[in-house]
Protein backbone atom coordinates (compact mmCIF):
# COMPACT_ATOMS: atom_id res chain seq x y z
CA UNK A 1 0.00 0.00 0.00
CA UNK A 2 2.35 2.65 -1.26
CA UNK A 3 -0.21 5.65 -1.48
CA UNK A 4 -2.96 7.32 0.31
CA UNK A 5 -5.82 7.74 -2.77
CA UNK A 6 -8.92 5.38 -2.09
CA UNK A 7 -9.07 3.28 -5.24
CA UNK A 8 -12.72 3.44 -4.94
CA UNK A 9 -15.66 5.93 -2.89
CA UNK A 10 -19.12 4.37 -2.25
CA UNK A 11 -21.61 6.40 -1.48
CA UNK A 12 -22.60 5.90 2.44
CA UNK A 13 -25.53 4.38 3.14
CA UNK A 14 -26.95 7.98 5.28
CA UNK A 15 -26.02 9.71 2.09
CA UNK A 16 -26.85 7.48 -0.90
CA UNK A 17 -29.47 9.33 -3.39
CA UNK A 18 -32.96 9.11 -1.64
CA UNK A 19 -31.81 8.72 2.01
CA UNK A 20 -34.05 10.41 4.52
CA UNK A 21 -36.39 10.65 2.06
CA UNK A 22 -39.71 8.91 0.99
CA UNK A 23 -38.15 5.44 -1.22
CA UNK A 24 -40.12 4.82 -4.50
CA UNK A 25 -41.75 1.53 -4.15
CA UNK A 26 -39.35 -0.37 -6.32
CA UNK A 27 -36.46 1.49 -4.57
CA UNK A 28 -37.70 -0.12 -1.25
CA UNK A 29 -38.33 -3.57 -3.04
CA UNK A 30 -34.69 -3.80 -3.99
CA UNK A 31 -33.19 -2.18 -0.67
CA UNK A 32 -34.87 -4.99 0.91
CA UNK A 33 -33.78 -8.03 -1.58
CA UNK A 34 -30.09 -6.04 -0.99
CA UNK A 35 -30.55 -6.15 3.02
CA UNK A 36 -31.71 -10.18 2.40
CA UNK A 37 -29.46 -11.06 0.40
CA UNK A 38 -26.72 -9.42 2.66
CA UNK A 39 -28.36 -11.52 5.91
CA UNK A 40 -27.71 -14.35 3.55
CA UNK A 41 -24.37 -13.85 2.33
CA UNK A 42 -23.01 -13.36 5.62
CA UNK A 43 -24.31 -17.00 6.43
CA UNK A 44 -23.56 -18.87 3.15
CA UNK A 45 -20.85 -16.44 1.72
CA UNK A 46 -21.47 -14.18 -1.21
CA UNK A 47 -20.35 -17.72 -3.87
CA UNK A 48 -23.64 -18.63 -2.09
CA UNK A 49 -25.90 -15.66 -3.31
CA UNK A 50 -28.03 -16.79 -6.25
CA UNK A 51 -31.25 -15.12 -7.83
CA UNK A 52 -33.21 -18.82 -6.82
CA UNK A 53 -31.86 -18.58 -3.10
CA UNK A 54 -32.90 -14.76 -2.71
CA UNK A 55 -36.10 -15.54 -4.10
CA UNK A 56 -36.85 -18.24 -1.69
CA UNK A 57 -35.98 -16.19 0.95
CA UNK A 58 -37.84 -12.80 0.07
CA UNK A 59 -41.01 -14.95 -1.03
CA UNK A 60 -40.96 -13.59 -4.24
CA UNK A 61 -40.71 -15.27 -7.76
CA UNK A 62 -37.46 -15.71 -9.45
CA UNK A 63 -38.44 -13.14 -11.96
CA UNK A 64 -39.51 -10.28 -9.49
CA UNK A 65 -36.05 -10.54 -8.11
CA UNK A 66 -33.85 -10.50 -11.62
CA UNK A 67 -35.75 -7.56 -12.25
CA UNK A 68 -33.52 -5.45 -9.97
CA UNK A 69 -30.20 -7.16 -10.68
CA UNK A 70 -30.56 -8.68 -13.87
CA UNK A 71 -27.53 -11.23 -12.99
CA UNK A 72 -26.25 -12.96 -9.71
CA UNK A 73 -22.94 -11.26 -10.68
CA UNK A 74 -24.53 -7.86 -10.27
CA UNK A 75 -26.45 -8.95 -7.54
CA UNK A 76 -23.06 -9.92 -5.49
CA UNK A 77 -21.50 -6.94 -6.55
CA UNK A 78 -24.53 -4.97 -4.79
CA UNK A 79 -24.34 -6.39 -1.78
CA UNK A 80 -20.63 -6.03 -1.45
CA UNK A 81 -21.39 -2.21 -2.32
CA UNK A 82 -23.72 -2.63 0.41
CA UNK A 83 -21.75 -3.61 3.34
CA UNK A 84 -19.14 -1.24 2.22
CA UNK A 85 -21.42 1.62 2.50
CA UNK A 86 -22.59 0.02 6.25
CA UNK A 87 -18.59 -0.41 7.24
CA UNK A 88 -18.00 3.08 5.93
CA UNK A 89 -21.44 4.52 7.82
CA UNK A 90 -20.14 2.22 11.29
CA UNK A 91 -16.11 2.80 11.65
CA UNK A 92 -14.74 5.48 8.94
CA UNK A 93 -17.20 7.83 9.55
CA UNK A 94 -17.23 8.80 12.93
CA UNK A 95 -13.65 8.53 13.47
CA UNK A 96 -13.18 11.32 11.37
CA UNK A 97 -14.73 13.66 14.12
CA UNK A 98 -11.75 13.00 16.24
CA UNK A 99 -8.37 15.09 15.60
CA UNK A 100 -5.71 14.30 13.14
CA UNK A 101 -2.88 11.47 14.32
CA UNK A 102 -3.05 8.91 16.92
CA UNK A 103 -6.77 9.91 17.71
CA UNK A 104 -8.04 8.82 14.47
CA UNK A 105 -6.11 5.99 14.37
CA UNK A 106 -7.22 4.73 18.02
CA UNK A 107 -10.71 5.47 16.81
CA UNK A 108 -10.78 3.59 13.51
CA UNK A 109 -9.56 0.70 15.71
CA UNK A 110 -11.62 0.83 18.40
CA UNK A 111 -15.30 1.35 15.87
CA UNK A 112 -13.24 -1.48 13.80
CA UNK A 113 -13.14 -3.98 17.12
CA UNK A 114 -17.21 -3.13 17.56
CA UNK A 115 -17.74 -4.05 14.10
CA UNK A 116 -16.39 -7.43 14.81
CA UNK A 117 -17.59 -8.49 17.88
CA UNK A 118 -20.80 -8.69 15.52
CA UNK A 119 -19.32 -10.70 13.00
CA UNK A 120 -17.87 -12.86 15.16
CA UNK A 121 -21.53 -14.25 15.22
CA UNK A 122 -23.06 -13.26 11.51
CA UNK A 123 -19.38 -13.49 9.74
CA UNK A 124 -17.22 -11.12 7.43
CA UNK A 125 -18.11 -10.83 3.86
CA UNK A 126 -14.37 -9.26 2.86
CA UNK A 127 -12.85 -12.36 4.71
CA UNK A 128 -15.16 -14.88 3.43
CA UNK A 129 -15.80 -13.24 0.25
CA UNK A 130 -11.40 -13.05 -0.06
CA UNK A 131 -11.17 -16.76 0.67
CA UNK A 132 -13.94 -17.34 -2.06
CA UNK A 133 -12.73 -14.99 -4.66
CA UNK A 134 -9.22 -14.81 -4.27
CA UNK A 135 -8.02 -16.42 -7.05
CA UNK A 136 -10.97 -16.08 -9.15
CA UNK A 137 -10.32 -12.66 -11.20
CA UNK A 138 -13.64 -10.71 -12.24
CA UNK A 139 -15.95 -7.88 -11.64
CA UNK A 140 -16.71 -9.24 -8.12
CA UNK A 141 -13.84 -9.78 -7.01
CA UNK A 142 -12.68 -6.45 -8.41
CA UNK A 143 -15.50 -5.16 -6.23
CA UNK A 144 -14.17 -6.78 -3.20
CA UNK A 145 -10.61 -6.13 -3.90
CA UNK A 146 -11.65 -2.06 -4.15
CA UNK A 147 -13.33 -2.25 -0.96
CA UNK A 148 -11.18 -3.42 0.92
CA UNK A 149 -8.34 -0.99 -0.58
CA UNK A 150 -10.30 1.86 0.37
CA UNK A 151 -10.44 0.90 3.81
CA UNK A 152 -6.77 -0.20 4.34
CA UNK A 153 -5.71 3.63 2.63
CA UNK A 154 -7.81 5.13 5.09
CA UNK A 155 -6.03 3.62 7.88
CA UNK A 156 -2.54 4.43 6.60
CA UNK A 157 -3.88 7.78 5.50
CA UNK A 158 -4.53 7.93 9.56
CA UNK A 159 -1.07 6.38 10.53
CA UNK A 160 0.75 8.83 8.05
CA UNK A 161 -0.76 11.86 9.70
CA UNK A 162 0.12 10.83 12.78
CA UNK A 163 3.75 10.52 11.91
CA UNK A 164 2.81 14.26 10.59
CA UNK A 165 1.67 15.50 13.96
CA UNK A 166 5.11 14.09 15.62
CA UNK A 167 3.62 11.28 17.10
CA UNK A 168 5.57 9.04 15.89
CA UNK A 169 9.07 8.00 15.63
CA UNK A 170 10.60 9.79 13.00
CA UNK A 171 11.86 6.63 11.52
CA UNK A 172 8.51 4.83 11.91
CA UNK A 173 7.48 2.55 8.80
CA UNK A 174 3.62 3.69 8.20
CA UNK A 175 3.12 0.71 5.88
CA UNK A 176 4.40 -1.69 8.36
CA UNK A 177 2.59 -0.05 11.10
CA UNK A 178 -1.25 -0.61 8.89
CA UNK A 179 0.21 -3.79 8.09
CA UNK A 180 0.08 -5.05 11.68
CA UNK A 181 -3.20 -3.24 12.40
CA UNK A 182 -4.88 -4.95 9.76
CA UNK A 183 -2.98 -8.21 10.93
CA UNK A 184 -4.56 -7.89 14.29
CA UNK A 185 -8.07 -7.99 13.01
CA UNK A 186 -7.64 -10.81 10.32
CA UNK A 187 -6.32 -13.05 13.20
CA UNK A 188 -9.04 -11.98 15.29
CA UNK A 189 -11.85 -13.74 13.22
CA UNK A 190 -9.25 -16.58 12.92
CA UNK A 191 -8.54 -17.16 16.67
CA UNK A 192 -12.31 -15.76 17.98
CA UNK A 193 -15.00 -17.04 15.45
CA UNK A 194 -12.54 -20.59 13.80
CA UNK A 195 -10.65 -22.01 17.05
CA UNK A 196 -13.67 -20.07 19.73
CA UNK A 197 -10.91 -18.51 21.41
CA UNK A 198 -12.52 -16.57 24.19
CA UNK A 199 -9.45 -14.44 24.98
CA UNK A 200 -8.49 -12.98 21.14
CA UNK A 201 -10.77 -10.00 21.34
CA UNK A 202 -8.57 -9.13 24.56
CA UNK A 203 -5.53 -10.08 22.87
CA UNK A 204 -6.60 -8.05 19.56
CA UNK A 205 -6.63 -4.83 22.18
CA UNK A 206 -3.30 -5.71 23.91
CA UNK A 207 -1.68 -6.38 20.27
CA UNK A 208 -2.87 -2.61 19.56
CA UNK A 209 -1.34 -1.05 22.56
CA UNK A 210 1.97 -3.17 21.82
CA UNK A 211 1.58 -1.25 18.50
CA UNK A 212 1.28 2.22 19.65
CA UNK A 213 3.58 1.70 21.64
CA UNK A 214 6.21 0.62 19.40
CA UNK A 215 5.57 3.05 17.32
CA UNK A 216 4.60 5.75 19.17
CA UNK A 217 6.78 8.41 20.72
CA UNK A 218 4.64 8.28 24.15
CA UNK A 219 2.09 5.36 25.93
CA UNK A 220 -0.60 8.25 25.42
CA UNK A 221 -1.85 6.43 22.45
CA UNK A 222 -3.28 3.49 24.54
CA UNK A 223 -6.35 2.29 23.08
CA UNK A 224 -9.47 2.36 25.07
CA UNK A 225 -10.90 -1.03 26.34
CA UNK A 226 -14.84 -2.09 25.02
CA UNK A 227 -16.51 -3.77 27.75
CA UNK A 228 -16.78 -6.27 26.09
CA UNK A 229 -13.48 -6.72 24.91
CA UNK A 230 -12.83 -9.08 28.44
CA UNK A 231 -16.10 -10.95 28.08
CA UNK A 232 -15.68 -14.86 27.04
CA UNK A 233 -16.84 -15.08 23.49
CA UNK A 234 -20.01 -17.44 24.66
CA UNK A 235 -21.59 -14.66 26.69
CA UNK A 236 -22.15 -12.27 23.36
């Protein structure tokens, strides 16, 4: 990840055209087959998503629902749109509220480790959707691929400011430092939601802190503990 430009922007879901306002009746037809078919990739994976399945589970017919997509390839690439746009609402978002540096970057991290204490139970469409497609070039997995690209840049974009503001060592790698960010949560899902580890979300945090403070020039960057972050797994 040599440069801070988000190879793709998707709308947010509070800002997409028609938020806030009245939906047209087909609008709301297909928001609803996307929020379905979302519920259902997140069980069965998107490889799993098919006009037939969808159909079965909205109760309608096969036809009503190929209306809106027109292919299960554009159907997969909506939903990945979709939980993009719900990621982007849920941890970018409001981290940008907090100030420039080591702020940020504690914030993107802590709304990142709320995001997945859900998915520990419902499951991570970029994880299982990069297992599925990861050798499998196409528009879907370009989709993926983009998403997932615009999210990593945002957290170096965060890690390079903070070398900005001096908080930092001066001869701090920012690469390596997203690098093991993003490291920490991909071994979260492994260790929490694969081998039901009930200590890796508390591990995830103390990983963090061994982070900042690596690469920090003070321990001020300690990350703030969830609540839930010391709870076994079985009691979410």
């Amino acid at each position: 990840m040599t440069s801070t430009k988000s190879p793709v922007q998707y709308a947010p879901s509070s800002r997409r055209p028609g938020a806030g306002h009245a939906l047209h009746k087909g609008q709301q037809t297909k928001q609803a087959i996307i929020d379905a078919a979302l519920g259902l990739a997140a069980e069965i994976g998107l490889e799993g998503l098919s006009i037939g399945a969808l159909a079965e589970v909205t109760r309608m017919s096969k036809s009503g629902v190929f209306a809106h997509f027109g292919s299960r390839e554009e159907l997969q690439i909506s939903v990945i749109h979709e939980y993009y746009a719900r990621f982007y609402d849920e941890v970018f978002a409001p981290a940008m509220d907090e100030a420039r540096g080591l702020p940020r970057v504690r914030a993107l991290f802590a709304n990142w480790m709320k995001r997945v204490a859900i998915e520990l139970q419902s499951g991570c469409i970029f994880i299982s959707g990069a297992v599925e497609f990861d050798d499998r070039p196409g528009p879907v997995r370009d989709a993926l691929a983009s998403s997932v690209k615009t999210w990593l840049a945002a957290m170096y974009r965060a890690v390079v400011q903070a070398k900005q503001e001096g908080q930092l060592h001066e001869d701090a790698d920012e690469e390596q430092m997203a690098f093991e960010i993003h490291g920490l949560i991909l071994a979260l899902h492994y260790e929490a939601r694969f081998l039901q580890n009930p200590a890796a979300i508390g591990r995830a945090h103390t990983g963090f802190d061994n982070i900042l403070k690596r690469y920090g020039k003070s321990a001020a960057g300690a990350s703030p503990r969830s609540p839930a972050s010391n709870r076994n797994l079985k009691e979410k």
